[in-house]
N, C-alpha and C. Protein backbone atom coordinates (compact mmCIF):
# COMPACT_ATOMS: atom_id res chain seq x y z
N UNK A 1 82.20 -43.59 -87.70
CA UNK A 1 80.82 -43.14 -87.71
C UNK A 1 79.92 -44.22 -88.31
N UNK A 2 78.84 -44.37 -87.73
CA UNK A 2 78.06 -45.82 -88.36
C UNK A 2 76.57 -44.90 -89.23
N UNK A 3 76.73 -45.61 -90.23
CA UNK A 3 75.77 -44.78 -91.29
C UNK A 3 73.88 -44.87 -90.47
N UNK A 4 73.70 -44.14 -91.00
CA UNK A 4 71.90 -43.80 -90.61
C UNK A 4 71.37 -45.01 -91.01
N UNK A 5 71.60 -45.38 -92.37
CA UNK A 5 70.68 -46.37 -92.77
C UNK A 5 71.91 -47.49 -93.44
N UNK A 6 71.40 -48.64 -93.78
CA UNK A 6 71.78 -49.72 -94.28
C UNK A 6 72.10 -49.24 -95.84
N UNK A 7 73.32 -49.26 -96.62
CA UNK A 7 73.25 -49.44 -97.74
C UNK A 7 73.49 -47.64 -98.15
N UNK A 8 73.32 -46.89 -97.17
CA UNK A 8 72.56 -45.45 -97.33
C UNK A 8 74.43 -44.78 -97.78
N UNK A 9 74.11 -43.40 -97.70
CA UNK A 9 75.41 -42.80 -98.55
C UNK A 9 75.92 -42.78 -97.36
N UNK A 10 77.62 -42.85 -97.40
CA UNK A 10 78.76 -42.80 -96.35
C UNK A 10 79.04 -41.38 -96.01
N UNK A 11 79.10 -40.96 -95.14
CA UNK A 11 79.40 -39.42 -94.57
C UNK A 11 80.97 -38.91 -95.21
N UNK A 12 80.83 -37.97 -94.99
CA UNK A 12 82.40 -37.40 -96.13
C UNK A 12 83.62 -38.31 -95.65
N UNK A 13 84.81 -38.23 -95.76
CA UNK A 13 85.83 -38.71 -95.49
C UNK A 13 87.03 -37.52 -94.73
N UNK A 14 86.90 -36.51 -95.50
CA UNK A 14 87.65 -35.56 -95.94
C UNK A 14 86.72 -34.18 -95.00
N UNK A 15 87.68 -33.05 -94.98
CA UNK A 15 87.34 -32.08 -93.86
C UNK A 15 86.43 -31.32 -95.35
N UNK A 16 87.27 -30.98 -96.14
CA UNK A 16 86.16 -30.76 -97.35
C UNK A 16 84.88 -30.99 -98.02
N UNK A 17 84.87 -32.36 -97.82
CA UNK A 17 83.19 -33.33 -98.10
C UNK A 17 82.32 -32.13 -96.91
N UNK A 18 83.01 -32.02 -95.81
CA UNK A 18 81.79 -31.40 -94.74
C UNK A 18 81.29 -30.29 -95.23
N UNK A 19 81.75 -29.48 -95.99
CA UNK A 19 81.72 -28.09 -96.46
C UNK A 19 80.50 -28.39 -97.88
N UNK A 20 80.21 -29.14 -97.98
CA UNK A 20 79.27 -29.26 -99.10
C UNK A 20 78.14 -28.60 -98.65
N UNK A 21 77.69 -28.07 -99.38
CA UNK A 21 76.21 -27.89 -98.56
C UNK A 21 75.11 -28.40 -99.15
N UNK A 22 74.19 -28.90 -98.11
CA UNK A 22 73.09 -29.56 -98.54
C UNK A 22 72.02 -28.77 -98.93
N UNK A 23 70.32 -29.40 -98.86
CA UNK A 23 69.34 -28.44 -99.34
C UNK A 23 68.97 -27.21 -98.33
N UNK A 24 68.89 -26.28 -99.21
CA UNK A 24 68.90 -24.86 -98.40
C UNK A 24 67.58 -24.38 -98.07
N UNK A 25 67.13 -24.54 -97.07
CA UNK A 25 65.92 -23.90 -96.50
C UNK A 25 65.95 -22.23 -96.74
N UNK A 26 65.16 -21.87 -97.81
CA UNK A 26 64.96 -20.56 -97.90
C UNK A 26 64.01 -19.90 -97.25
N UNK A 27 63.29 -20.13 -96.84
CA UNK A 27 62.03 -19.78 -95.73
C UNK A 27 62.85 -19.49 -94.22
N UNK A 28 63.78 -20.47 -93.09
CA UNK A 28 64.54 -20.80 -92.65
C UNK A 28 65.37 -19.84 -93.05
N UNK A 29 66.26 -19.68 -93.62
CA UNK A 29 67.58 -18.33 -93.70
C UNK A 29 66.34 -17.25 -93.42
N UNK A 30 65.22 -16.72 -94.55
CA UNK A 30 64.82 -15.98 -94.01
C UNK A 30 64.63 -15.43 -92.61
N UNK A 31 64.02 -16.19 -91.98
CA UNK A 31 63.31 -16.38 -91.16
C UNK A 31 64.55 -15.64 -89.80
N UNK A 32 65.64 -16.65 -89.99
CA UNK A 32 66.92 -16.27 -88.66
C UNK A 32 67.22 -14.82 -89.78
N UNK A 33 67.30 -14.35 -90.38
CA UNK A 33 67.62 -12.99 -91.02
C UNK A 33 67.02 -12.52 -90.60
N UNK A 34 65.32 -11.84 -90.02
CA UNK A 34 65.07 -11.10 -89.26
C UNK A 34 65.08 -11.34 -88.04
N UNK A 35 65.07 -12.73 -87.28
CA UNK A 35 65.09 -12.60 -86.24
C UNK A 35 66.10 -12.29 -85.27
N UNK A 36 67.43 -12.56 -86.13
CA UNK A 36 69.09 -11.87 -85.56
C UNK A 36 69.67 -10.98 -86.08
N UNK A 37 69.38 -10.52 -87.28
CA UNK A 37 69.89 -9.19 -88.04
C UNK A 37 68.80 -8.03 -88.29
N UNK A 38 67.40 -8.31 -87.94
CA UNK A 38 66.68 -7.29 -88.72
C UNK A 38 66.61 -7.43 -90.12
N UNK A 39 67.10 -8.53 -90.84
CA UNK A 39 67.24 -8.25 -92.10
C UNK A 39 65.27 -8.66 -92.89
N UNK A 40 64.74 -8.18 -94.06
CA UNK A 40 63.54 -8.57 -94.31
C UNK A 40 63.68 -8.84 -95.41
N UNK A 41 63.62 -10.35 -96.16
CA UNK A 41 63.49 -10.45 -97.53
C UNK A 41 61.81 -11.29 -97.57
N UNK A 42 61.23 -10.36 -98.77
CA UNK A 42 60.15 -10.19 -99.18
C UNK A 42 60.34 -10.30 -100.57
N UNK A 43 59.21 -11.57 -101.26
CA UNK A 43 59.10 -11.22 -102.70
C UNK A 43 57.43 -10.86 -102.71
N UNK A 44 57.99 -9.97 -103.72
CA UNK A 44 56.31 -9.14 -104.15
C UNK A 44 55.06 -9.78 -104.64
N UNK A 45 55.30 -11.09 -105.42
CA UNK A 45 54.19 -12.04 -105.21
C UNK A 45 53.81 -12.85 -104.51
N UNK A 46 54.39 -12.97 -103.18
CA UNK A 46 54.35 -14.07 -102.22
C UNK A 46 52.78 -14.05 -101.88
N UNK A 47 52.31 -15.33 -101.72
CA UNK A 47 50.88 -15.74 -102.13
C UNK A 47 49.98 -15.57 -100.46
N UNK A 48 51.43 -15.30 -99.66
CA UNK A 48 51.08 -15.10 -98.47
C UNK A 48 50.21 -13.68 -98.09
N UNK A 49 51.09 -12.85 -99.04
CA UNK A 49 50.23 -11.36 -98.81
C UNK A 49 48.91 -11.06 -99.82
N UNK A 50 48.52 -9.91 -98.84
CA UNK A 50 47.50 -9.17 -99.80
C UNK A 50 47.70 -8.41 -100.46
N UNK A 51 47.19 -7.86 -101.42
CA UNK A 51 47.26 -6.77 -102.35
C UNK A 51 47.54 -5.18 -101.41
N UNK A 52 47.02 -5.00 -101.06
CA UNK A 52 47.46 -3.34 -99.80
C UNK A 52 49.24 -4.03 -99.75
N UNK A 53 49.44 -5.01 -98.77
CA UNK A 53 50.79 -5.74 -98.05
C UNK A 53 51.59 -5.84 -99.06
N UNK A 54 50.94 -6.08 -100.70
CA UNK A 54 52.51 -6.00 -101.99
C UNK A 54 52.16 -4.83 -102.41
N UNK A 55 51.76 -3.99 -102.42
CA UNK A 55 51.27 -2.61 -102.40
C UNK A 55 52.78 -2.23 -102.18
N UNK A 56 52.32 -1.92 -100.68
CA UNK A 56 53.64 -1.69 -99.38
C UNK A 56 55.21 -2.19 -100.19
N UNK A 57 54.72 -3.25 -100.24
CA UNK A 57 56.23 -3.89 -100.24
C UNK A 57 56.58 -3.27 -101.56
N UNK A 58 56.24 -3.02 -102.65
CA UNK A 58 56.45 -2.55 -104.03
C UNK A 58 56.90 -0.80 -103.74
N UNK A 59 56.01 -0.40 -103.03
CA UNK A 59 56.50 1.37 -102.49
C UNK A 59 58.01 1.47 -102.25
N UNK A 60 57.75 0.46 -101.05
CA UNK A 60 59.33 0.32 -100.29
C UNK A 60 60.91 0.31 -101.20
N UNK A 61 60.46 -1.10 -101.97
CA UNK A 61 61.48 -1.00 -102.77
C UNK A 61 61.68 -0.07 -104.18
N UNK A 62 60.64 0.45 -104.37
CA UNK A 62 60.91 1.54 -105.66
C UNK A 62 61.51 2.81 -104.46
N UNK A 63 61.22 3.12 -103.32
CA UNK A 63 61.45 4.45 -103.03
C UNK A 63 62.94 4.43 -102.04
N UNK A 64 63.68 2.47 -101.98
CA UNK A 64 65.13 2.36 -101.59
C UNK A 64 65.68 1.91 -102.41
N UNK A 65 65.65 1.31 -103.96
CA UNK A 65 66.01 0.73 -104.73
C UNK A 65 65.91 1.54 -106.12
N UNK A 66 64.95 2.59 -106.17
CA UNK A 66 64.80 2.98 -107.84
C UNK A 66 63.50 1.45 -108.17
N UNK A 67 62.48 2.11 -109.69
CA UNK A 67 61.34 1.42 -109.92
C UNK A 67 62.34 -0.01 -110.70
N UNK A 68 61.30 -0.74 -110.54
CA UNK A 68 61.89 -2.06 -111.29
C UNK A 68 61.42 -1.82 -112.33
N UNK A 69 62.60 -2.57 -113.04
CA UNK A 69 62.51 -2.15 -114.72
C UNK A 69 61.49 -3.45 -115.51
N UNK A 70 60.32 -2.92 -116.18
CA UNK A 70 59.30 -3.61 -115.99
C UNK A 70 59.34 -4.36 -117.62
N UNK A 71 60.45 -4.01 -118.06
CA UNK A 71 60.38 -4.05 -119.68
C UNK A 71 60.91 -5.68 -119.86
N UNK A 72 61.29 -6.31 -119.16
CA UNK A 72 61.98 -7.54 -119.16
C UNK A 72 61.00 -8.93 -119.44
């Protein structure tokens, strides 16, 4: 295998090295989580929503989860 760059890091050696995992796109996992499982992860301050939209999202999870324990 001939490296990307000059000087740059050598690709694994070993069937193990491959299994490392690199930086994890969390937006990205999201993202294929609803679009192939239905799955929805939402955090309640995401700067993306509005106040009504973390409203919602705060209902949801106190009324499938039990209230979050606010004492922490």
């Amino acid at each position: 295998m001939a490296r990307p760059l000059p000087h740059g890091p050598m690709p694994p050696r070993c069937a193990l090295g491959r299994t490392v995992p690199t930086t994890i796109e969390a937006e990205a996992i999201k993202r294929n989580g609803w679009r192939d499982h239905g799955l929805l992860v939402i955090a309640v301050d995401d700067p993306r929503l509005g106040w009504d939209e973390r409203a919602l999202v705060r209902a949801l999870g106190d009324k499938l989860y039990g209230r979050k324990d606010t004492a922490r």
